[in-house]
PDB file of N, CA and C in Angstrom:
ATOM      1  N   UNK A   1     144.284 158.080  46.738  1.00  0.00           N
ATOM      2  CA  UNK A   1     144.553 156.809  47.364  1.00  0.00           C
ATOM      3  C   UNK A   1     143.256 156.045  47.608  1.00  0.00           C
ATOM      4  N   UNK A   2     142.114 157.095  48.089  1.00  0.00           N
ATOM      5  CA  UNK A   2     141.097 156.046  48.182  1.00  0.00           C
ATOM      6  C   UNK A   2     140.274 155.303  47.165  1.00  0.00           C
ATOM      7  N   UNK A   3     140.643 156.241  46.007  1.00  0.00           N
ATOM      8  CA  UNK A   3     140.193 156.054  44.658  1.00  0.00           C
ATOM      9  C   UNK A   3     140.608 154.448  44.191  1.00  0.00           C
ATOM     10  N   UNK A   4     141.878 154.763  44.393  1.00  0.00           N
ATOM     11  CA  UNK A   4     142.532 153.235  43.955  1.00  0.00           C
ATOM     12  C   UNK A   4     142.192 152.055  44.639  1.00  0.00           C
ATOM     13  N   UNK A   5     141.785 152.162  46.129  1.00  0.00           N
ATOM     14  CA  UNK A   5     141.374 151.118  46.555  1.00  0.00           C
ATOM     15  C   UNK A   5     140.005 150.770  46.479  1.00  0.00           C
ATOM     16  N   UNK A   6     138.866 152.161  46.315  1.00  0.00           N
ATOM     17  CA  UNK A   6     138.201 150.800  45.515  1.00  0.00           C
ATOM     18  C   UNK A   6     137.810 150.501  44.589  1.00  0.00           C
ATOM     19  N   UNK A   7     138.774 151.090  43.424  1.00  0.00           N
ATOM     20  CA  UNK A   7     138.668 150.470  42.072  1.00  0.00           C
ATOM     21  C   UNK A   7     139.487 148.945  42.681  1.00  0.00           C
ATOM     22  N   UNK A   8     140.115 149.242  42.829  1.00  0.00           N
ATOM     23  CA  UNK A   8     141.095 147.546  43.409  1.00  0.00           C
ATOM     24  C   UNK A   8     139.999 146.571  44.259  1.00  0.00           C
ATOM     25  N   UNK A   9     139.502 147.103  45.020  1.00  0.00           N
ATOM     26  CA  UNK A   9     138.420 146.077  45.719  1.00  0.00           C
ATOM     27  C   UNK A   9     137.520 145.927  44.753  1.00  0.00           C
ATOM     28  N   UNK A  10     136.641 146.613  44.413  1.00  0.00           N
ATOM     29  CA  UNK A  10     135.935 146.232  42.744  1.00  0.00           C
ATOM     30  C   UNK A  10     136.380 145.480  41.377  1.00  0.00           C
ATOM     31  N   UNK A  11     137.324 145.575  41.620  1.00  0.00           N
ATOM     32  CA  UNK A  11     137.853 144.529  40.759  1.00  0.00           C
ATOM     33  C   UNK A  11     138.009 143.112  41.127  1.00  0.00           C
ATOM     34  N   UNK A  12     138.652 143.054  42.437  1.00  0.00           N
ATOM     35  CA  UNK A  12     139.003 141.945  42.816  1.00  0.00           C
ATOM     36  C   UNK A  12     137.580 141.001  43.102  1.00  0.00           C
ATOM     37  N   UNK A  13     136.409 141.870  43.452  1.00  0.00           N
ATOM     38  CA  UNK A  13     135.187 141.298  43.461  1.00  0.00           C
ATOM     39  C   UNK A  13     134.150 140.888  42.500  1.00  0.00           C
ATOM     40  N   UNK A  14     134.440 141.602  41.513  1.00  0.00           N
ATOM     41  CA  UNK A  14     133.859 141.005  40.122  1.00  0.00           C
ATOM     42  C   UNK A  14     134.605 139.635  39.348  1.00  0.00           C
ATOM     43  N   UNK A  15     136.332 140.074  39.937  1.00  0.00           N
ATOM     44  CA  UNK A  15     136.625 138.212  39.904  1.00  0.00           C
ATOM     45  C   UNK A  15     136.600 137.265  40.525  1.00  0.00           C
ATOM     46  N   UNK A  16     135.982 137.693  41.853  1.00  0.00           N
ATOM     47  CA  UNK A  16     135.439 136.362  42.538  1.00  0.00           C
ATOM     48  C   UNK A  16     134.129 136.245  42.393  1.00  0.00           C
ATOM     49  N   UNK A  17     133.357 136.596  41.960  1.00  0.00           N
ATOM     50  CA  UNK A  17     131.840 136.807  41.286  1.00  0.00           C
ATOM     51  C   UNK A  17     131.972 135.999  40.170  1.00  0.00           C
ATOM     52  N   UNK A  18     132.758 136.502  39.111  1.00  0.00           N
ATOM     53  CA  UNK A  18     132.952 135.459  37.806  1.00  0.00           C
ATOM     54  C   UNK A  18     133.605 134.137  38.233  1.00  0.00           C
ATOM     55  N   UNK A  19     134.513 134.050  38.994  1.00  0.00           N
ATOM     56  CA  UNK A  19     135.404 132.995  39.025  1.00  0.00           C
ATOM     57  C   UNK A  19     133.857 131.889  39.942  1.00  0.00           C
ATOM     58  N   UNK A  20     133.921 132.219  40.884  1.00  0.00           N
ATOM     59  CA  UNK A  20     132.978 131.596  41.820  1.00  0.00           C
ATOM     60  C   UNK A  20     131.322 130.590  41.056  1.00  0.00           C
ATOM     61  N   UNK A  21     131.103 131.560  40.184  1.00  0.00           N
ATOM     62  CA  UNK A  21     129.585 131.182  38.919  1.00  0.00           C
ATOM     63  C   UNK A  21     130.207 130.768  38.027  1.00  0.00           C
ATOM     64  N   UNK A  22     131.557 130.335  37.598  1.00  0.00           N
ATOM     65  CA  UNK A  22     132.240 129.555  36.783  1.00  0.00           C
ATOM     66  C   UNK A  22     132.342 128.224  37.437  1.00  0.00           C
ATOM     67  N   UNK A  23     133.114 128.517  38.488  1.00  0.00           N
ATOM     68  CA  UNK A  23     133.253 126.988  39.748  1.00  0.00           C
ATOM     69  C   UNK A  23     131.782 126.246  39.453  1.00  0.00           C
ATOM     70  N   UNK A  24     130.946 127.180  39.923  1.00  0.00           N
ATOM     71  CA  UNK A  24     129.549 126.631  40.533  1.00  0.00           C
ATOM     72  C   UNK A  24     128.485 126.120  39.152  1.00  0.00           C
ATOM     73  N   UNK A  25     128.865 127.065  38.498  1.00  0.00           N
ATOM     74  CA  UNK A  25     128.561 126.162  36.974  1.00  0.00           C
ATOM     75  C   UNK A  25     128.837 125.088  36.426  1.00  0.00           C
ATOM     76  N   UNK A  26     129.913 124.416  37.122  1.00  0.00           N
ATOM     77  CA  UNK A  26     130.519 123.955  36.265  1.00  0.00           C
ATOM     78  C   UNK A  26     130.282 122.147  37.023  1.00  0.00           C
ATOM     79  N   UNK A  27     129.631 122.800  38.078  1.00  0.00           N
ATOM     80  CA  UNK A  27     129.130 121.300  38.994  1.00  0.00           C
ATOM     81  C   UNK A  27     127.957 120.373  38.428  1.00  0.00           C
ATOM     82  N   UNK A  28     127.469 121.542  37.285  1.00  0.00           N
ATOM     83  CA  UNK A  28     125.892 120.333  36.844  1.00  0.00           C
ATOM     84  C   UNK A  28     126.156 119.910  35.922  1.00  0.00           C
ATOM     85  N   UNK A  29     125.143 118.470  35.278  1.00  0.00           N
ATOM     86  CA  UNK A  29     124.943 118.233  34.440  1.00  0.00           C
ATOM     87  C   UNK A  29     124.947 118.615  33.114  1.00  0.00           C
ATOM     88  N   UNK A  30     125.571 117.855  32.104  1.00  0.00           N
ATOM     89  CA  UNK A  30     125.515 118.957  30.920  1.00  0.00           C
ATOM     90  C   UNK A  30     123.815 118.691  30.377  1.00  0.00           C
ATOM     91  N   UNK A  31     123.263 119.757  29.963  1.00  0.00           N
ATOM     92  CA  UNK A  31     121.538 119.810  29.563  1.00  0.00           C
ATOM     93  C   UNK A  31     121.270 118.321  28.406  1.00  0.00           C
ATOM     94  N   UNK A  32     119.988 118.184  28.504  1.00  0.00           N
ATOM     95  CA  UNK A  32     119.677 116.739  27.938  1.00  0.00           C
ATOM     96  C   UNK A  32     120.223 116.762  26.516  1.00  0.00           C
ATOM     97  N   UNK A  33     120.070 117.690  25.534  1.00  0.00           N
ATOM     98  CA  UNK A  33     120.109 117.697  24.333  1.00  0.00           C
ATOM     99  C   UNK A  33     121.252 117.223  23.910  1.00  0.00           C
ATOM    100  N   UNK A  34     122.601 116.823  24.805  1.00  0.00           N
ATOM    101  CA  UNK A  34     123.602 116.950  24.745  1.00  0.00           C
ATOM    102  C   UNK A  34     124.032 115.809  24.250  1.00  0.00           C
ATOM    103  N   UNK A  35     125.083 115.164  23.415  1.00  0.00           N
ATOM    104  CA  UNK A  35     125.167 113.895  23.034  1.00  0.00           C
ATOM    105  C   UNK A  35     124.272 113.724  22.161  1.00  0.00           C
ATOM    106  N   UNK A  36     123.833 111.647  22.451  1.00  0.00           N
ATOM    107  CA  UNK A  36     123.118 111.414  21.142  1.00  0.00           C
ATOM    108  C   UNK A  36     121.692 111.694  21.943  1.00  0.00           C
ATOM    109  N   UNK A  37     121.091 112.092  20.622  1.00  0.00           N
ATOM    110  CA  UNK A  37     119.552 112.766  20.325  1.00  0.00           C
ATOM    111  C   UNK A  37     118.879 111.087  21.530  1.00  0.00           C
ATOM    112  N   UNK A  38     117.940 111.821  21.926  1.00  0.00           N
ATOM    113  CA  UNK A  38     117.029 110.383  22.882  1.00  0.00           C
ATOM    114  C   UNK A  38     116.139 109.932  21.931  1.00  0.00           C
ATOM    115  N   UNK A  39     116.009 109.808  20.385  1.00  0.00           N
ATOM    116  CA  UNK A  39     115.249 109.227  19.896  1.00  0.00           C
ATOM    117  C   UNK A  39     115.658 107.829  19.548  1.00  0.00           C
ATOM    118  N   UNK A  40     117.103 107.744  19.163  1.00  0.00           N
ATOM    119  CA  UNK A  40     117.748 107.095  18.550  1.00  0.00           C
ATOM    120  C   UNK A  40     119.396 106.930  19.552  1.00  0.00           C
ATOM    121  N   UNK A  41     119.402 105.278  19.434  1.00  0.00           N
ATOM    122  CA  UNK A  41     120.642 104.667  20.359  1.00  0.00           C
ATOM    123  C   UNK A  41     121.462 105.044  20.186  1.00  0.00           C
ATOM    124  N   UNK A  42     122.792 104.648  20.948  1.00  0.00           N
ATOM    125  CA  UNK A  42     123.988 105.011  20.298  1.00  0.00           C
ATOM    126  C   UNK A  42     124.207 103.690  19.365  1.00  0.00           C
ATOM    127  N   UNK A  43     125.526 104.006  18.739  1.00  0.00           N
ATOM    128  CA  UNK A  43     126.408 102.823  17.799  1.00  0.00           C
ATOM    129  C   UNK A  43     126.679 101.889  18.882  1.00  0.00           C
ATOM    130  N   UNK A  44     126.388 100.396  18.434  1.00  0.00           N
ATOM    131  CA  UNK A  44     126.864  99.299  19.597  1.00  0.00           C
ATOM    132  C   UNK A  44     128.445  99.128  19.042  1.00  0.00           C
ATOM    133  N   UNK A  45     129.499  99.995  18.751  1.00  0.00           N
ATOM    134  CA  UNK A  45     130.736 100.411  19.129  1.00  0.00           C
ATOM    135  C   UNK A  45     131.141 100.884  20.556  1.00  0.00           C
ATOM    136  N   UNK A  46     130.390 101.954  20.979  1.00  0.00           N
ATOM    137  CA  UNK A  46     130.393 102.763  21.307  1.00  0.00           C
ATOM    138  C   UNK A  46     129.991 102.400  23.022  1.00  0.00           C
ATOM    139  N   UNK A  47     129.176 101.025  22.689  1.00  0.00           N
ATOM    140  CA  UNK A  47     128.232 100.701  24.284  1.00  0.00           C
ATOM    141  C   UNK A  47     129.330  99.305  24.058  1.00  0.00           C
ATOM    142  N   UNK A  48     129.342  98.312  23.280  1.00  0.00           N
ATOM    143  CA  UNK A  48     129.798  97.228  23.657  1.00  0.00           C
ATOM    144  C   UNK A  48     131.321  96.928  22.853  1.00  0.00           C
ATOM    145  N   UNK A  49     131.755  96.039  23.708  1.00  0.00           N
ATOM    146  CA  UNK A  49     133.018  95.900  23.393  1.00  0.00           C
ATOM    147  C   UNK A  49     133.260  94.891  22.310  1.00  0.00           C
ATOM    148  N   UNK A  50     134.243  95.230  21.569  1.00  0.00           N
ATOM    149  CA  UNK A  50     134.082  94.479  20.181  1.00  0.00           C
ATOM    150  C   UNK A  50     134.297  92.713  20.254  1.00  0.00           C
ATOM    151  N   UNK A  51     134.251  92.251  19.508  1.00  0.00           N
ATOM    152  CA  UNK A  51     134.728  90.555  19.462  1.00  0.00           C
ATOM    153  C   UNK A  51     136.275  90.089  20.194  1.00  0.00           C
ATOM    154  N   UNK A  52     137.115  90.898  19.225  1.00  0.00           N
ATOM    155  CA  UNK A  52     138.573  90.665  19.329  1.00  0.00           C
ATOM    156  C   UNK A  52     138.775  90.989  21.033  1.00  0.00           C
ATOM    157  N   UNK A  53     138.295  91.978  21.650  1.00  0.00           N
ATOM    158  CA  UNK A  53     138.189  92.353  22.861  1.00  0.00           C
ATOM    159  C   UNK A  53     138.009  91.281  23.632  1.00  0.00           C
ATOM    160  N   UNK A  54     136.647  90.656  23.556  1.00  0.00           N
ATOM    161  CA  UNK A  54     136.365  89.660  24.286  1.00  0.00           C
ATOM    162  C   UNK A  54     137.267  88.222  23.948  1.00  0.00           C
ATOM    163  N   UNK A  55     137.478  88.222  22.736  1.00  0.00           N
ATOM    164  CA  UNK A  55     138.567  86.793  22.755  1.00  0.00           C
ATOM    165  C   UNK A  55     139.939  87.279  23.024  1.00  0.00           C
ATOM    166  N   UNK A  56     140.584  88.092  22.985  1.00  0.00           N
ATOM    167  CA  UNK A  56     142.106  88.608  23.963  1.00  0.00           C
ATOM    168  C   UNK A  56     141.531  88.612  25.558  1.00  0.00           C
ATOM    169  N   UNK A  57     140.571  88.588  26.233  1.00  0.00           N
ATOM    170  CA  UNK A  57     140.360  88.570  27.467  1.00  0.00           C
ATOM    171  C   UNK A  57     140.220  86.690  27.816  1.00  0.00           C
ATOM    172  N   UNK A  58     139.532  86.183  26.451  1.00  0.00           N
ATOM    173  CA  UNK A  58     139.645  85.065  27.019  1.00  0.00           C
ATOM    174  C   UNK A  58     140.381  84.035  26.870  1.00  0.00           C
ATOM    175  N   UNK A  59     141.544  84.345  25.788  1.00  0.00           N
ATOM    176  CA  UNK A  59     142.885  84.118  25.959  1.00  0.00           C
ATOM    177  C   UNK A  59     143.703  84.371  27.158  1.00  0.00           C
ATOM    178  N   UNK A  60     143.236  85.674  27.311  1.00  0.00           N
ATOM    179  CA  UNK A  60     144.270  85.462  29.030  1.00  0.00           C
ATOM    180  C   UNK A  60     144.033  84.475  30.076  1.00  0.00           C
ATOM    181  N   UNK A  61     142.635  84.623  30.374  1.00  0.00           N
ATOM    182  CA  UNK A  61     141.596  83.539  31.461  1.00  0.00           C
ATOM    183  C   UNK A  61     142.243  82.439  30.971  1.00  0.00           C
ATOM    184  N   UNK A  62     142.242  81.620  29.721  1.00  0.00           N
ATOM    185  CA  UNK A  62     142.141  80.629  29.787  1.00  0.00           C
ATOM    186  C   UNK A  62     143.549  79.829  29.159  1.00  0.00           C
ATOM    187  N   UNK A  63     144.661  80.913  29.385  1.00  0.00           N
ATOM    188  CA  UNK A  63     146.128  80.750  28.926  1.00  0.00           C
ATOM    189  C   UNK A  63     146.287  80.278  30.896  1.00  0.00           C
ATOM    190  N   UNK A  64     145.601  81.151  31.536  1.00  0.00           N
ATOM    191  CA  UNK A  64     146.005  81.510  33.130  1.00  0.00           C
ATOM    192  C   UNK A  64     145.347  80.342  33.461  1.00  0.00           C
ATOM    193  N   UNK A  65     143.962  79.422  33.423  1.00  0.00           N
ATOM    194  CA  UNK A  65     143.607  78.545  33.862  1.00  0.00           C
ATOM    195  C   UNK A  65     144.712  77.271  33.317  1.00  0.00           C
ATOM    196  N   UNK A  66     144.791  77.353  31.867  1.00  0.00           N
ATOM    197  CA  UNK A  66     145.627  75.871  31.161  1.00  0.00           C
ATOM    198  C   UNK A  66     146.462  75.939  31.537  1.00  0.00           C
ATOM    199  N   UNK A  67     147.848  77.165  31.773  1.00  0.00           N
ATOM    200  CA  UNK A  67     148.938  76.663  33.223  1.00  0.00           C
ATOM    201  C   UNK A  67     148.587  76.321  34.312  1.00  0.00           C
ATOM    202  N   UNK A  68     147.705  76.381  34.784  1.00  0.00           N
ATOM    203  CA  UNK A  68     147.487  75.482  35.668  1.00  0.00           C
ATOM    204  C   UNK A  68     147.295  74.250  35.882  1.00  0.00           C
ATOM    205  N   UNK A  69     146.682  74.049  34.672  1.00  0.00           N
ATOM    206  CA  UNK A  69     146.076  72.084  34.070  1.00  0.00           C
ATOM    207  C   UNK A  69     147.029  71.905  33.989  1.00  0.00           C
ATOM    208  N   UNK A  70     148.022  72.961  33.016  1.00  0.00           N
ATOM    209  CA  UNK A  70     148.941  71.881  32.297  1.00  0.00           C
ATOM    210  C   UNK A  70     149.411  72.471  31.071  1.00  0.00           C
ATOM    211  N   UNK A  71     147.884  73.010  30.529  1.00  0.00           N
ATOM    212  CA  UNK A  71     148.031  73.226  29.179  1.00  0.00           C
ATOM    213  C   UNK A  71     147.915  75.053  28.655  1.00  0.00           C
ATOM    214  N   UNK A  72     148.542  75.263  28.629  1.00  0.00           N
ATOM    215  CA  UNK A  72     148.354  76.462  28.588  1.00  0.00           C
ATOM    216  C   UNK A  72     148.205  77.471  27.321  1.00  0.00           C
ATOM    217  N   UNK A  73     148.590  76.827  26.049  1.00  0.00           N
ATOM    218  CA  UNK A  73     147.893  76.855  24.623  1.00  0.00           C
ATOM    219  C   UNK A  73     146.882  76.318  24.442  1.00  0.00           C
ATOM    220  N   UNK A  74     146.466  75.039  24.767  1.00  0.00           N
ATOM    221  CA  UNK A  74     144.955  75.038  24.828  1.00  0.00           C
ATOM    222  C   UNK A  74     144.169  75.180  25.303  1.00  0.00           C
ATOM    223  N   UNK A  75     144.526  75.997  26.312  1.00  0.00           N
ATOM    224  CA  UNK A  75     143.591  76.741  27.334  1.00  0.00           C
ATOM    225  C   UNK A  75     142.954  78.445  26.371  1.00  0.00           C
ATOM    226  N   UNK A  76     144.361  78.788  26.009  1.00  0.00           N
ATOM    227  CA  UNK A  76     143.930  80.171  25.656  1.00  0.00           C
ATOM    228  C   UNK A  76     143.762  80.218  23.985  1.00  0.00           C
ATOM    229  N   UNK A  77     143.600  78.932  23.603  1.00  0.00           N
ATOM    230  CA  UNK A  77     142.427  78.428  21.911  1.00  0.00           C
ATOM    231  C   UNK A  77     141.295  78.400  22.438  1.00  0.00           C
ATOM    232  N   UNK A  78     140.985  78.057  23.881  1.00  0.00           N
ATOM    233  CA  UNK A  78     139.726  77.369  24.451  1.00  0.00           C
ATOM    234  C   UNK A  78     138.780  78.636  24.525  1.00  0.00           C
ATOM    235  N   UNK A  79     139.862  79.842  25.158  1.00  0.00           N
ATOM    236  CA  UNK A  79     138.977  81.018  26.101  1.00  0.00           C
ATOM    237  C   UNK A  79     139.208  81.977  24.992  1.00  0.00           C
ATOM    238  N   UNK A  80     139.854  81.923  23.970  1.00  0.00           N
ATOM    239  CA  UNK A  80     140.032  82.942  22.898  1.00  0.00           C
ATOM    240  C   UNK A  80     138.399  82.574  21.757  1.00  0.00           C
ATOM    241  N   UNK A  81     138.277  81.536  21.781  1.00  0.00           N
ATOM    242  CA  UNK A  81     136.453  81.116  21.469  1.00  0.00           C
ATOM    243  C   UNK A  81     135.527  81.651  22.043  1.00  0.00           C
ATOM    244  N   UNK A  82     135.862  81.045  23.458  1.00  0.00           N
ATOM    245  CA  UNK A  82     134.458  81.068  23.906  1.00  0.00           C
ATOM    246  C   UNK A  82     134.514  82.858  24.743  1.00  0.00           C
ATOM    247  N   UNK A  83     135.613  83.582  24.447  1.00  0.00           N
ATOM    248  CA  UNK A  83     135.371  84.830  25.002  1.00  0.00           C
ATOM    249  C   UNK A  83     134.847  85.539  23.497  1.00  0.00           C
ATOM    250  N   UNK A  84     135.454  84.950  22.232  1.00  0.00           N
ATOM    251  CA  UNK A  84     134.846  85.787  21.085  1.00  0.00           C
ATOM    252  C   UNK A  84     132.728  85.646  20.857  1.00  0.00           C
ATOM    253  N   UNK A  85     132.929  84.168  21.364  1.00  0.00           N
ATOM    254  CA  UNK A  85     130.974  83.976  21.319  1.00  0.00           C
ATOM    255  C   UNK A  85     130.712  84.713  22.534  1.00  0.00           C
ATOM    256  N   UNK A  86     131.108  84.896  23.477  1.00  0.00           N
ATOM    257  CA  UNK A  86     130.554  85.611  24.453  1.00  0.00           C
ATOM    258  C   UNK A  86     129.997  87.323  24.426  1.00  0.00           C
ATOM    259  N   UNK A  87     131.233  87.623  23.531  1.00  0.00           N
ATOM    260  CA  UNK A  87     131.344  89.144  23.132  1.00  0.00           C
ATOM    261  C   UNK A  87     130.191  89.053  22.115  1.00  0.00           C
ATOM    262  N   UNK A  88     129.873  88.493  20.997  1.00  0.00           N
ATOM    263  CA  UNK A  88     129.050  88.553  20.268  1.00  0.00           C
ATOM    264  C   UNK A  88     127.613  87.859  20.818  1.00  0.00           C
ATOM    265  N   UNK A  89     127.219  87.194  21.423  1.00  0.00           N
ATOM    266  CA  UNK A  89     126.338  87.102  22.063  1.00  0.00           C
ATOM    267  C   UNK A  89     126.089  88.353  22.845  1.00  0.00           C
ATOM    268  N   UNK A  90     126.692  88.535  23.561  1.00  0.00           N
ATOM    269  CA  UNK A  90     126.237  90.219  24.261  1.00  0.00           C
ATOM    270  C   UNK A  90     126.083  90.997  23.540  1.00  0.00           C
ATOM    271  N   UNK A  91     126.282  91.566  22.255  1.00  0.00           N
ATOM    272  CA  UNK A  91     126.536  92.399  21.199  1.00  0.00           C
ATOM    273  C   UNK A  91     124.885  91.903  20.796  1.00  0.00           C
ATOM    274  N   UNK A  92     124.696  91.055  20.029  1.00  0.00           N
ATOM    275  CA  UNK A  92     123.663  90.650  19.700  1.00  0.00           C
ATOM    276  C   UNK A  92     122.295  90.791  20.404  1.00  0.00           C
ATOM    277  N   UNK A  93     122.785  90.092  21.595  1.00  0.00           N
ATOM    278  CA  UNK A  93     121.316  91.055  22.943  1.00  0.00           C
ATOM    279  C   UNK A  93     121.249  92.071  22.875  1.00  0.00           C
ATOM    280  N   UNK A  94     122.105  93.006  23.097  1.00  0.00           N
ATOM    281  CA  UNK A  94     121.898  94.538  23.449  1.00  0.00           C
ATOM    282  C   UNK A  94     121.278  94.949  21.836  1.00  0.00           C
ATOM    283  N   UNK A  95     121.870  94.333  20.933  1.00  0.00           N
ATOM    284  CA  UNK A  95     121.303  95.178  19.408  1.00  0.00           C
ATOM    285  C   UNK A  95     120.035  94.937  19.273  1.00  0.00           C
ATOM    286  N   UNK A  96     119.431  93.543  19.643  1.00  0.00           N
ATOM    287  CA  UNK A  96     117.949  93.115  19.547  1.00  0.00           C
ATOM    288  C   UNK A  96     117.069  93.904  20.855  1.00  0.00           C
ATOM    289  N   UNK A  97     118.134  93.956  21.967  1.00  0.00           N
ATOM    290  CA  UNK A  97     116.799  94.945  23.089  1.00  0.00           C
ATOM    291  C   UNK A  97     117.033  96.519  22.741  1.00  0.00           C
ATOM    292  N   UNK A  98     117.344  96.708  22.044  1.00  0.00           N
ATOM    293  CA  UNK A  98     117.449  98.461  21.409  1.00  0.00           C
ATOM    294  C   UNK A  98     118.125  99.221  21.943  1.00  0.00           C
ATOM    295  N   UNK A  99     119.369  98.446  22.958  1.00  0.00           N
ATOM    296  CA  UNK A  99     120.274  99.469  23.492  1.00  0.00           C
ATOM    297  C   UNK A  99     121.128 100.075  22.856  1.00  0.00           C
ATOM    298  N   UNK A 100     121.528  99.909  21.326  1.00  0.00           N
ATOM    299  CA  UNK A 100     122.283 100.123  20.315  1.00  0.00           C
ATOM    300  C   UNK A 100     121.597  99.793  18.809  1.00  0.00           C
ATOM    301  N   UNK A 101     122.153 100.483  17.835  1.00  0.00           N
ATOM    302  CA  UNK A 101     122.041  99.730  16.711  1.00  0.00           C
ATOM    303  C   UNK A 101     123.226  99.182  15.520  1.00  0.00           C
TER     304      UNK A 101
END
């Protein structure tokens, strides 16, 4: 009987030993190497949001402002533009300051 208990307590303590340095492992950072290499950016996919993105956002804005004017198709021709130059203007900065390529 005593045998069994402490094979049973020995057991039960090597899985809270493993379980516990699993938990506690599992709280850090993954190590630098991880992802993309630090020599080289990521894909500006990946960091910025594409064109079509930004002109469906500014179709909404500016479908939501032109009911209000009045106009609410030419509101969201208006913001479906100027959200597609917006997206590509940002796209374009970030590719020229080397946050992407």
């Amino acid at each position: 009987m005593r045998r069994l208990r402490i094979r049973l307590l020995s057991t039960l303590t090597v899985a809270l030993i493993t379980t516990s340095a699993g938990v506690a492992f599992a709280q850090y950072y993954p190590p630098p190497s991880y992802g993309y290499p630090p020599s080289s950016p990521p894909p500006c996919q990946a960091v910025m949001p594409g064109p079509f993105q930004g002109a469906a956002r500014g179709a909404a804005g500016g479908a939501l402002i032109g009911a209000i004017s009045g106009n609410a198709g030419r509101g969201a021709a208006i913001g479906a533009g100027f959200g597609a130059l917006r997206g590509a203007v940002r796209r374009g900065s970030a590719r020229s300051a080397g946050a992407c390529y």
